[in-house]
N, C-alpha and C. Protein backbone atom coordinates (compact mmCIF):
# COMPACT_ATOMS: atom_id res chain seq x y z
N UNK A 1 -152.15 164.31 104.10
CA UNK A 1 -152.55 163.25 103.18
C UNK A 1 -152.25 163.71 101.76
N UNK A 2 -151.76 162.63 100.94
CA UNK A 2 -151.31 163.42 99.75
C UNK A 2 -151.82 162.01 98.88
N UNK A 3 -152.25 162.35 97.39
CA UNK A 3 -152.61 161.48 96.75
C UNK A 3 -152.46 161.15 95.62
N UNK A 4 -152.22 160.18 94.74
CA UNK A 4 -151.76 160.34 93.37
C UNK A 4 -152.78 160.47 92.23
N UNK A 5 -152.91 160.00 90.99
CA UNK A 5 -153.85 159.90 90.40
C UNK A 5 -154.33 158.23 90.20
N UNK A 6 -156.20 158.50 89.94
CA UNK A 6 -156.48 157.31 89.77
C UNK A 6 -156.61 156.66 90.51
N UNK A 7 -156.91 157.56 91.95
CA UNK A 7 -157.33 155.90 92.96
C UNK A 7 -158.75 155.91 93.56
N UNK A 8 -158.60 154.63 93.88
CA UNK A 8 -160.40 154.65 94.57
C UNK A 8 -160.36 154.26 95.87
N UNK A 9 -161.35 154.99 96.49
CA UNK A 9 -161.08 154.96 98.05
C UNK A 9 -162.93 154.40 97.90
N UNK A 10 -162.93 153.08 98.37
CA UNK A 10 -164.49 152.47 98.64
C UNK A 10 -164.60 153.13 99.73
N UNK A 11 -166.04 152.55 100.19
CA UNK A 11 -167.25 152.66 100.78
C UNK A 11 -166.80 152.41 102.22
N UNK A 12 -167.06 153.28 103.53
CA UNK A 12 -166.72 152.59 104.75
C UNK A 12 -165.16 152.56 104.85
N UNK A 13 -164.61 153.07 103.97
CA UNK A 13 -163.12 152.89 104.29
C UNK A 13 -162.03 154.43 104.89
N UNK A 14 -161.71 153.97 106.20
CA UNK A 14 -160.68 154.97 106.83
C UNK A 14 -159.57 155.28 106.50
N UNK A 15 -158.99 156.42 106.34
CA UNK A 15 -157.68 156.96 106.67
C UNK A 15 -157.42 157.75 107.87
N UNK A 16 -156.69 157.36 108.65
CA UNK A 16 -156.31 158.04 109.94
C UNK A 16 -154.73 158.42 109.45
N UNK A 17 -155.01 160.06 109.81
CA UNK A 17 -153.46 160.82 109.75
C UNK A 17 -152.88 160.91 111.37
N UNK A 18 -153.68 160.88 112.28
CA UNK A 18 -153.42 160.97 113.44
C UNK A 18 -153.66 159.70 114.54
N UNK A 19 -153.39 159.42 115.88
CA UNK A 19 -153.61 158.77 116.44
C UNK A 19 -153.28 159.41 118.10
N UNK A 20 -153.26 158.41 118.81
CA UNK A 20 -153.14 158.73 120.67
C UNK A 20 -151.79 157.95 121.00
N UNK A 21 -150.82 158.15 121.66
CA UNK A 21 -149.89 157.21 122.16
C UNK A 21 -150.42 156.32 123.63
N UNK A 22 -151.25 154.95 123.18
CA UNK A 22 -151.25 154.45 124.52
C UNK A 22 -150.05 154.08 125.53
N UNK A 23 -149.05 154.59 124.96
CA UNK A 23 -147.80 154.18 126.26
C UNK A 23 -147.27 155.41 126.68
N UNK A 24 -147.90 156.35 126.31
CA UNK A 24 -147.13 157.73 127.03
C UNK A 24 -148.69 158.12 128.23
N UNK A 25 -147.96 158.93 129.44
CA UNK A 25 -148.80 159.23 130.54
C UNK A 25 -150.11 159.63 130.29
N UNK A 26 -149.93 160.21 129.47
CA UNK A 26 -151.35 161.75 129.31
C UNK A 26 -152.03 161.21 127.91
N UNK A 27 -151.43 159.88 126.92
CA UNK A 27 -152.43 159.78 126.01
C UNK A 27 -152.26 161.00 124.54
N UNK A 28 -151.39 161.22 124.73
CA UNK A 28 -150.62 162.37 123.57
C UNK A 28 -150.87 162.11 122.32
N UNK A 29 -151.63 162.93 121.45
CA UNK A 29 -152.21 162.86 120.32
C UNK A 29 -150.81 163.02 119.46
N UNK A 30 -150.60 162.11 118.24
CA UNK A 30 -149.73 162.72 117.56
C UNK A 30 -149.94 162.34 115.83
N UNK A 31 -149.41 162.86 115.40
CA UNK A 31 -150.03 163.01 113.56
C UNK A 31 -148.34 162.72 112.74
N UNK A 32 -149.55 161.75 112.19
CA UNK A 32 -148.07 161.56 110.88
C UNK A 32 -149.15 161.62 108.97
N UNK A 33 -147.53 161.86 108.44
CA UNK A 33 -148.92 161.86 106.65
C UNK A 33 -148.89 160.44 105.99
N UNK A 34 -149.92 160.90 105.68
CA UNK A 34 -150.36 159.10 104.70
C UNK A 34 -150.19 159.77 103.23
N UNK A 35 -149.64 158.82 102.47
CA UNK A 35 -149.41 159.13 100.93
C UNK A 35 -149.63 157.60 100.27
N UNK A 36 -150.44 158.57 99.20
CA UNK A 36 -150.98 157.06 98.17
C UNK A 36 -150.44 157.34 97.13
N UNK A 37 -149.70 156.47 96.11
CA UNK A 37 -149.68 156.76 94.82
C UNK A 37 -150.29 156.73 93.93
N UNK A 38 -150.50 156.44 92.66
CA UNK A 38 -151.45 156.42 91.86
C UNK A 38 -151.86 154.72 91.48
N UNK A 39 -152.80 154.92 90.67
CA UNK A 39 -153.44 153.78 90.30
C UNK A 39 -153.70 152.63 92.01
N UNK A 40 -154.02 153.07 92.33
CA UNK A 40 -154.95 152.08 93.83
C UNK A 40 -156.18 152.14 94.18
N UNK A 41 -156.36 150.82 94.60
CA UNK A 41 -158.04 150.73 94.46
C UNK A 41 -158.02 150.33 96.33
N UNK A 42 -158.59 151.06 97.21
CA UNK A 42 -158.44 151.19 98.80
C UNK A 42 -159.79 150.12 98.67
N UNK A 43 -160.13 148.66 99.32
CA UNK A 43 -160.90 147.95 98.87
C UNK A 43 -162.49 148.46 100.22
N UNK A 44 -163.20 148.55 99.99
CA UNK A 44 -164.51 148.82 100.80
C UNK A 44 -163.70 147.91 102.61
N UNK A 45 -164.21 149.41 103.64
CA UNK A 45 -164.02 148.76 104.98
C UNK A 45 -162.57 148.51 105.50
N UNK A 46 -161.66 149.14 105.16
CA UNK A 46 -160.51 149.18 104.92
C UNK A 46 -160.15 150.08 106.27
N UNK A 47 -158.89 149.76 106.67
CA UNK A 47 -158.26 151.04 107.42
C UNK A 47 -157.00 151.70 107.07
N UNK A 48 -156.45 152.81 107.13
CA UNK A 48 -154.80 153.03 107.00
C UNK A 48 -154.59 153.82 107.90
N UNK A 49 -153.39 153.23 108.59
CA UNK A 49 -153.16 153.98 110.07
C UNK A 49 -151.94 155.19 109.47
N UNK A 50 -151.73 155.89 110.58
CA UNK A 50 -150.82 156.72 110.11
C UNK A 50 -149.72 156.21 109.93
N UNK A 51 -148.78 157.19 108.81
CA UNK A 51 -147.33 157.25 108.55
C UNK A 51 -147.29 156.28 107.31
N UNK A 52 -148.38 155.60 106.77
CA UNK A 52 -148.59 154.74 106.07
C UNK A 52 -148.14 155.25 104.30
N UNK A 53 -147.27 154.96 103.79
CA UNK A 53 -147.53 154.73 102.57
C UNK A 53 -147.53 153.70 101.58
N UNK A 54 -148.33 154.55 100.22
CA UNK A 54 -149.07 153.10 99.53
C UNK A 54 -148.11 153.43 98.35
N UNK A 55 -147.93 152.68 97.72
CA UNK A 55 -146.73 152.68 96.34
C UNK A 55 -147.96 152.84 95.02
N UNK A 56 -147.63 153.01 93.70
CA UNK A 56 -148.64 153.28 92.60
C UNK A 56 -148.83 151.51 92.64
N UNK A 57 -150.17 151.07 91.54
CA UNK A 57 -150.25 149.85 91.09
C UNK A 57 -150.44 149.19 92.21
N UNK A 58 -151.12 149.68 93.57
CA UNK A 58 -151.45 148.96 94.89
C UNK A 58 -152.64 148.28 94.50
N UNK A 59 -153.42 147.10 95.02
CA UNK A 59 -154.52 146.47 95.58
C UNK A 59 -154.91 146.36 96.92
N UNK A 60 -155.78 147.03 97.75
CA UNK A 60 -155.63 146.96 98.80
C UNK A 60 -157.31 146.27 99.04
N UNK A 61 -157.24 144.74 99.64
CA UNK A 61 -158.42 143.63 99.76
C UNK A 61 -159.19 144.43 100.14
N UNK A 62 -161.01 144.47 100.47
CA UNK A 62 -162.03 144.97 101.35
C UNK A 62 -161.57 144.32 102.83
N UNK A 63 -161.70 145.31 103.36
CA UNK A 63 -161.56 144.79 105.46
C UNK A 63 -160.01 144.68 105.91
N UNK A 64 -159.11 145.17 105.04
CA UNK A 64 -157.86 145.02 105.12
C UNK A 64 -157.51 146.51 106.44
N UNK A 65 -156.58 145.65 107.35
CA UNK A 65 -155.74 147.47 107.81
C UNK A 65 -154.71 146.89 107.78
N UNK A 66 -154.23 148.62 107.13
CA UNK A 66 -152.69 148.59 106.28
C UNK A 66 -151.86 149.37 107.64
N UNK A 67 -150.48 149.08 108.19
CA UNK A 67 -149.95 149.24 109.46
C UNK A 67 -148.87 149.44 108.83
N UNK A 68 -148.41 149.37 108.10
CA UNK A 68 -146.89 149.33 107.58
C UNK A 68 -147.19 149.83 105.67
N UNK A 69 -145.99 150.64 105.21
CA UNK A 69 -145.66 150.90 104.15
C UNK A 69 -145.84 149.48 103.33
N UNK A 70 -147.02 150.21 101.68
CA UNK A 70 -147.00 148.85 100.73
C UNK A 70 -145.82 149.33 99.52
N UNK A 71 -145.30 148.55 98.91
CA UNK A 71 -144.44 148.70 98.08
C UNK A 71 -145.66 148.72 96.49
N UNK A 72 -144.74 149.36 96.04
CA UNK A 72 -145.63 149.25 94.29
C UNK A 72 -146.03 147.85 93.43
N UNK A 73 -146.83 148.04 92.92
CA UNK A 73 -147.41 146.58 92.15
C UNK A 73 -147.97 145.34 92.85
N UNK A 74 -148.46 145.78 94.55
CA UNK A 74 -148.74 144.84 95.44
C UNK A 74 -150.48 144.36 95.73
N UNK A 75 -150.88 143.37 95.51
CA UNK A 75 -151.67 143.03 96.28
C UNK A 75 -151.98 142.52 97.87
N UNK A 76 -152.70 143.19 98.33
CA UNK A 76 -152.22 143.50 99.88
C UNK A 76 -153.37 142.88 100.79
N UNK A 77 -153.15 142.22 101.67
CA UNK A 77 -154.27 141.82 102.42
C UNK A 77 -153.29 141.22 104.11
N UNK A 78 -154.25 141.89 105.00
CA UNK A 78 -153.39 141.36 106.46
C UNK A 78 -154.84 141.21 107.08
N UNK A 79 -154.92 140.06 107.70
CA UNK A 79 -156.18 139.77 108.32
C UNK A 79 -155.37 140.33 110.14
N UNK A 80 -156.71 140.88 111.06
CA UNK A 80 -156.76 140.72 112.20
C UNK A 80 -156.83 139.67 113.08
N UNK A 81 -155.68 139.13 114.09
CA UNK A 81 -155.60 137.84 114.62
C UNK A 81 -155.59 138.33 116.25
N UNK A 82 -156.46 137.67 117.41
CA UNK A 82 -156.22 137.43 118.56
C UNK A 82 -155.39 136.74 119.09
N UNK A 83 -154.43 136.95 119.96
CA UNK A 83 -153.68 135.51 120.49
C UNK A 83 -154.53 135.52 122.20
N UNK A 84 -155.05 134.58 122.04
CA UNK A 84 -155.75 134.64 123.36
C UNK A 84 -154.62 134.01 124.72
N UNK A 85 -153.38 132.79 124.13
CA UNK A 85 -152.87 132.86 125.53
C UNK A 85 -152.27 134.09 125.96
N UNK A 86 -151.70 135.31 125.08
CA UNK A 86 -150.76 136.10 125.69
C UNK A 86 -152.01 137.50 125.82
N UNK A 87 -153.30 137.44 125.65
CA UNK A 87 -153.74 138.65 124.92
C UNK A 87 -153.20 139.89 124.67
N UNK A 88 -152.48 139.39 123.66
CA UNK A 88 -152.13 140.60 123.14
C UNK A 88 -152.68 140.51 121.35
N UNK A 89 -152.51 141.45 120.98
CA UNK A 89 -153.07 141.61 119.38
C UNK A 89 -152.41 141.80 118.77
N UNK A 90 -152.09 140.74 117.68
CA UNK A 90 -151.01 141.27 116.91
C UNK A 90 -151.83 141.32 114.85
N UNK A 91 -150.83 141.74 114.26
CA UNK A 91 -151.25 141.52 113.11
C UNK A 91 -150.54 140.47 112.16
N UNK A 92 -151.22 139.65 111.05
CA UNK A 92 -150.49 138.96 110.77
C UNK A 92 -150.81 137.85 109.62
């Protein structure tokens, strides 16, 4: 995890550097780095999965999970969606 200056990481809010592969046999733990740049405000209740990076001048909403690289000067928000005919979960 590496971090820039000037950011705020709220209340209740995760960073995961690591995770499990649910499609490999055995469940194989594997680790990637998260990097934030400066000036970001991580909003309360938040998640960031691994491999994730955040660009400087980020906004990241309360209850947001970030799955993909944010670019700089972004306000960021991805809500969690069910698709119940296929169940599968996507984001979106």
């Amino acid at each position: 995890f590496s971090c820039g200056d000037e950011v705020c990481i709220s209340q209740n809010s995760v960073i995961y550097c690591g995770s499990h592969d649910i499609y490999s046999g055995n469940f194989s733990f594997y680790g990637k780095s998260v990097r934030f740049g400066s000036k970001i405000w991580l909003g309360s209740n938040s998640v960031v999965m691994p491999g994730v990076a955040v660009g400087d001048n980020v906004v990241v909403y309360p209850g947001t999970v970030v799955t993909k690289s944010i670019e700089s000067g972004v306000r960021y928000r991805i809500r969690f969606q069910y698709d119940s005919v296929s169940d599968n979960r996507m984001f979106g």
